[in-house]
C-alpha atoms as a PDB file:
ATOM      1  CA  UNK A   1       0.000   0.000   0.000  1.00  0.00           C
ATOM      2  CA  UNK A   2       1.416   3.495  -1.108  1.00  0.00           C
ATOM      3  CA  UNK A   3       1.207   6.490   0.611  1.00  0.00           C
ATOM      4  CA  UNK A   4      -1.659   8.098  -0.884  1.00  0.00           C
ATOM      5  CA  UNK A   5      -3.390   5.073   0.094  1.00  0.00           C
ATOM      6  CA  UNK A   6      -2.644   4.875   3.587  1.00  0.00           C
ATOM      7  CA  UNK A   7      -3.787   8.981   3.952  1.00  0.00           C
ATOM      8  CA  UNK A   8      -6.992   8.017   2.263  1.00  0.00           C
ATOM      9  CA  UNK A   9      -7.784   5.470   4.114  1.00  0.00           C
ATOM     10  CA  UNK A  10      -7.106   7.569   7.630  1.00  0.00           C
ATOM     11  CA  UNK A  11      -9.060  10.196   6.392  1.00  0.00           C
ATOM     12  CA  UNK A  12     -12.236   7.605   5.572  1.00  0.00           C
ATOM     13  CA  UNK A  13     -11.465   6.436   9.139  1.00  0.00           C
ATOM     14  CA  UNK A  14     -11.704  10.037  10.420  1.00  0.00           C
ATOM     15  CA  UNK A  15     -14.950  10.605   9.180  1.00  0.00           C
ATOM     16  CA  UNK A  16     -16.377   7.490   9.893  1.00  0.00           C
ATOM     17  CA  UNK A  17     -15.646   8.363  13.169  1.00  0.00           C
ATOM     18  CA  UNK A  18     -17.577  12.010  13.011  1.00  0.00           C
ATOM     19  CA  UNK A  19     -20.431  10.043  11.456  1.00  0.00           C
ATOM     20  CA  UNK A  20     -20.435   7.245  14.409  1.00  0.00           C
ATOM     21  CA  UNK A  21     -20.377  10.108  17.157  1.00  0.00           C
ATOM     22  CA  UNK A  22     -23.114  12.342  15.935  1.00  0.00           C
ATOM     23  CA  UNK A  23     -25.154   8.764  15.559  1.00  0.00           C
ATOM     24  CA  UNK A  24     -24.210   8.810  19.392  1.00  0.00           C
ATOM     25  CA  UNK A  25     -21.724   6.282  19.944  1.00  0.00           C
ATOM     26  CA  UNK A  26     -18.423   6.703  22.372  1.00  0.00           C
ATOM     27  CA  UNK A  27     -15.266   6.066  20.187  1.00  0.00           C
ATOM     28  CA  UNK A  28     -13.064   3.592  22.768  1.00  0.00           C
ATOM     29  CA  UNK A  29     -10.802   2.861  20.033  1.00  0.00           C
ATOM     30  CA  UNK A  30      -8.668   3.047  16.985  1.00  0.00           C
ATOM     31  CA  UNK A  31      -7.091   0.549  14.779  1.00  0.00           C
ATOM     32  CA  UNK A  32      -6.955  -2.122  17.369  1.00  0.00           C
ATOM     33  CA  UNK A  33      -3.835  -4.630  16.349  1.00  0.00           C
ATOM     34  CA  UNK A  34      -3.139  -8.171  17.288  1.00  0.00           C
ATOM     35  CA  UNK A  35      -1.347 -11.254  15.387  1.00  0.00           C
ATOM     36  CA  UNK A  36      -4.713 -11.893  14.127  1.00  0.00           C
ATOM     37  CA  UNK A  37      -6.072  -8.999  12.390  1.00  0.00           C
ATOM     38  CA  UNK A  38      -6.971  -5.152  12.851  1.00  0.00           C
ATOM     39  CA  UNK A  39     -10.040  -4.123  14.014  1.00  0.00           C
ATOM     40  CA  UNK A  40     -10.840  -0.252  12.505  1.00  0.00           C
ATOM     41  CA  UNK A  41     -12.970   1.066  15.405  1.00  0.00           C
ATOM     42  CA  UNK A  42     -14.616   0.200  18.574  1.00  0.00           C
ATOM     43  CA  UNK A  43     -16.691   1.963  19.666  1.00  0.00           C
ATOM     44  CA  UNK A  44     -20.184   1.947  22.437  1.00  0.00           C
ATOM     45  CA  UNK A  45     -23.724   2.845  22.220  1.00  0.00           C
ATOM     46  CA  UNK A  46     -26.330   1.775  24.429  1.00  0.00           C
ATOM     47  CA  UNK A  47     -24.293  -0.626  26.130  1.00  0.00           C
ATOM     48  CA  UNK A  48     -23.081  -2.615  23.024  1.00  0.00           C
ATOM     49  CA  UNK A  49     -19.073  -2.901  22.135  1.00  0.00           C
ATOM     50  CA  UNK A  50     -19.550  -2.498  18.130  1.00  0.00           C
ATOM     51  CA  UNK A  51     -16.804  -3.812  16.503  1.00  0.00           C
ATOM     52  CA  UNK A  52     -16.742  -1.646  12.951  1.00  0.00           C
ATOM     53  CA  UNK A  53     -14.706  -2.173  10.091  1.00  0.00           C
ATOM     54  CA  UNK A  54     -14.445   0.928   7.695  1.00  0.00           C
ATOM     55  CA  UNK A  55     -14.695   0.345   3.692  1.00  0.00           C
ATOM     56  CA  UNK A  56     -13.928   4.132   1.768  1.00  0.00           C
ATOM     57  CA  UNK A  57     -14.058   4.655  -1.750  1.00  0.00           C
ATOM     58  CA  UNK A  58     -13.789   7.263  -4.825  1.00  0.00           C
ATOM     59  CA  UNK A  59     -15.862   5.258  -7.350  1.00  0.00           C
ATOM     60  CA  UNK A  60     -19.405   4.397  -7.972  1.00  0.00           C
ATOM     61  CA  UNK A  61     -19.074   0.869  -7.087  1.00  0.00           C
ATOM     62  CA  UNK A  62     -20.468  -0.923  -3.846  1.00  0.00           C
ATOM     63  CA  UNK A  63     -17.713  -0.665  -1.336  1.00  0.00           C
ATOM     64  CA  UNK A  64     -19.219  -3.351   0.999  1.00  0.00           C
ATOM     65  CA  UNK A  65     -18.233  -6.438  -0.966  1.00  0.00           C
ATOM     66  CA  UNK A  66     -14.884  -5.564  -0.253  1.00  0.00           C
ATOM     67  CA  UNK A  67     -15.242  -7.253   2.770  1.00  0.00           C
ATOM     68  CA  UNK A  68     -14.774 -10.912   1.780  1.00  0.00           C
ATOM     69  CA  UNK A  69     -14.924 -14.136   3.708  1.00  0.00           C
ATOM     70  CA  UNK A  70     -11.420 -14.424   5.109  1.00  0.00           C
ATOM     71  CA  UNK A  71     -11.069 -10.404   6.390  1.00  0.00           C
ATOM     72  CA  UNK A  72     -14.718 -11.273   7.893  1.00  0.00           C
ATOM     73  CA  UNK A  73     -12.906 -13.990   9.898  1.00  0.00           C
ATOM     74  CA  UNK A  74      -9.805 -12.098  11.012  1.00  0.00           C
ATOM     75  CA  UNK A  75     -12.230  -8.933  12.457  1.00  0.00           C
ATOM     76  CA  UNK A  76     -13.801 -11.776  14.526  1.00  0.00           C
ATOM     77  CA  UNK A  77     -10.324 -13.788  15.707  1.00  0.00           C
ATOM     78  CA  UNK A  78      -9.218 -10.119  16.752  1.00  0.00           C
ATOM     79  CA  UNK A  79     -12.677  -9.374  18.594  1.00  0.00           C
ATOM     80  CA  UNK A  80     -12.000 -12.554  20.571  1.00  0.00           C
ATOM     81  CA  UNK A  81      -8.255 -11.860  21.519  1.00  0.00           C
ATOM     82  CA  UNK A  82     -10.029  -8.012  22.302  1.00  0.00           C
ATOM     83  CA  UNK A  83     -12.040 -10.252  24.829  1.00  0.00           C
ATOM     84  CA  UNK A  84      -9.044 -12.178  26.599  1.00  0.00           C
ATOM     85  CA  UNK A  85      -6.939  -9.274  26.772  1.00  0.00           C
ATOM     86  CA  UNK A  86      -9.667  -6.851  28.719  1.00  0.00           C
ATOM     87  CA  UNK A  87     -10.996 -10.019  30.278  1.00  0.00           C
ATOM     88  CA  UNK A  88     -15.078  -8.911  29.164  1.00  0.00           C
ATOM     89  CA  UNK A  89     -18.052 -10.538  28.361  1.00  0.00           C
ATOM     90  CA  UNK A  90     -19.650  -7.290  27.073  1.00  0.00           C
ATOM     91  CA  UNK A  91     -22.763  -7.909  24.450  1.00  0.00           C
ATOM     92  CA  UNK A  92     -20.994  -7.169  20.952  1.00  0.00           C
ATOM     93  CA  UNK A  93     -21.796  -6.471  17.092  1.00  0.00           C
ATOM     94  CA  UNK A  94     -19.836  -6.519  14.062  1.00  0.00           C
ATOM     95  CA  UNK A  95     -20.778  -3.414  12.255  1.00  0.00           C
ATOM     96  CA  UNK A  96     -19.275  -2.363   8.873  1.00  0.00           C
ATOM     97  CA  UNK A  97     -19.167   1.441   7.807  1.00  0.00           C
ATOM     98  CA  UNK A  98     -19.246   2.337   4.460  1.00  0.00           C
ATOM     99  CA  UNK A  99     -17.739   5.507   3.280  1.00  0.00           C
ATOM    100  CA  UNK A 100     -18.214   7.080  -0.653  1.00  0.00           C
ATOM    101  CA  UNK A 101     -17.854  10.404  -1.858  1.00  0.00           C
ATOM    102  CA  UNK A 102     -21.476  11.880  -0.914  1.00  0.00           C
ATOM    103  CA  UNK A 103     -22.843   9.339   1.435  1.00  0.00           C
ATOM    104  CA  UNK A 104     -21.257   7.333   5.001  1.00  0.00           C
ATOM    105  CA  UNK A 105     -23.580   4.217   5.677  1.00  0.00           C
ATOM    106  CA  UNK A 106     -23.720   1.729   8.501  1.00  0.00           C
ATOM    107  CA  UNK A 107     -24.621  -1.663   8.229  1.00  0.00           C
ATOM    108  CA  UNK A 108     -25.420  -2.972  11.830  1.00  0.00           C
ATOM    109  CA  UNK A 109     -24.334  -6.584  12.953  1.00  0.00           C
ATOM    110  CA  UNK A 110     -23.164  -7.852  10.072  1.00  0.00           C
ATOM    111  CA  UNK A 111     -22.258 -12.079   9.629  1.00  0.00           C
ATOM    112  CA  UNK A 112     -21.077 -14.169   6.687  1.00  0.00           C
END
């Protein structure tokens, strides 16, 4: 991944997080690493962990089938090493934000 890349994809990070906190949710964290996978955001609203993985793009096309089977299963390997590490059994969601030119939408509690 080049540069311009990397700045694109912080800045479709940054604004999914201005979306997520006028839709009311506390930001907890950023780019969560472990040997297992990233995890974009977590974040909180009414008493749910959401676990959201940010999609951005300049085209036209649908942005949400760039989340494939095997980045679906390292988002949920890193939400359960989340779990171990802060030792909670908090009610969770997988959430995936989509982010295009003129529009931000959430898809709630996603699965494969």
């Amino acid at each position: 991944m080049g540069l311009k890349e990397y700045i694109f994809g912080i800045e479709g990070e940054n604004k999914a997080c201005d979306f997520l906190r006028i839709q009311g949710f506390d930001i907890l964290e950023r780019n969560f690493h472990s040997k297992f996978g990233e995890i974009d955001i977590i974040a909180k609203k009414n008493n749910i962990l959401h676990f959201i993985e940010v999609k951005s793009t300049q085209g036209n096309y649908e942005v949400a089938y760039r989340l494939d089977l095997k980045k679906y299963n390292k988002i949920t390997k890193a939400v359960e090493y989340y779990f171990m590490k802060h030792k909670s059994q908090e009610n969770f969601q997988l959430d995936l934000l989509c982010v295009y030119k003129d529009d931000i939408k959430l898809l709630e509690n996603i699965s494969y």
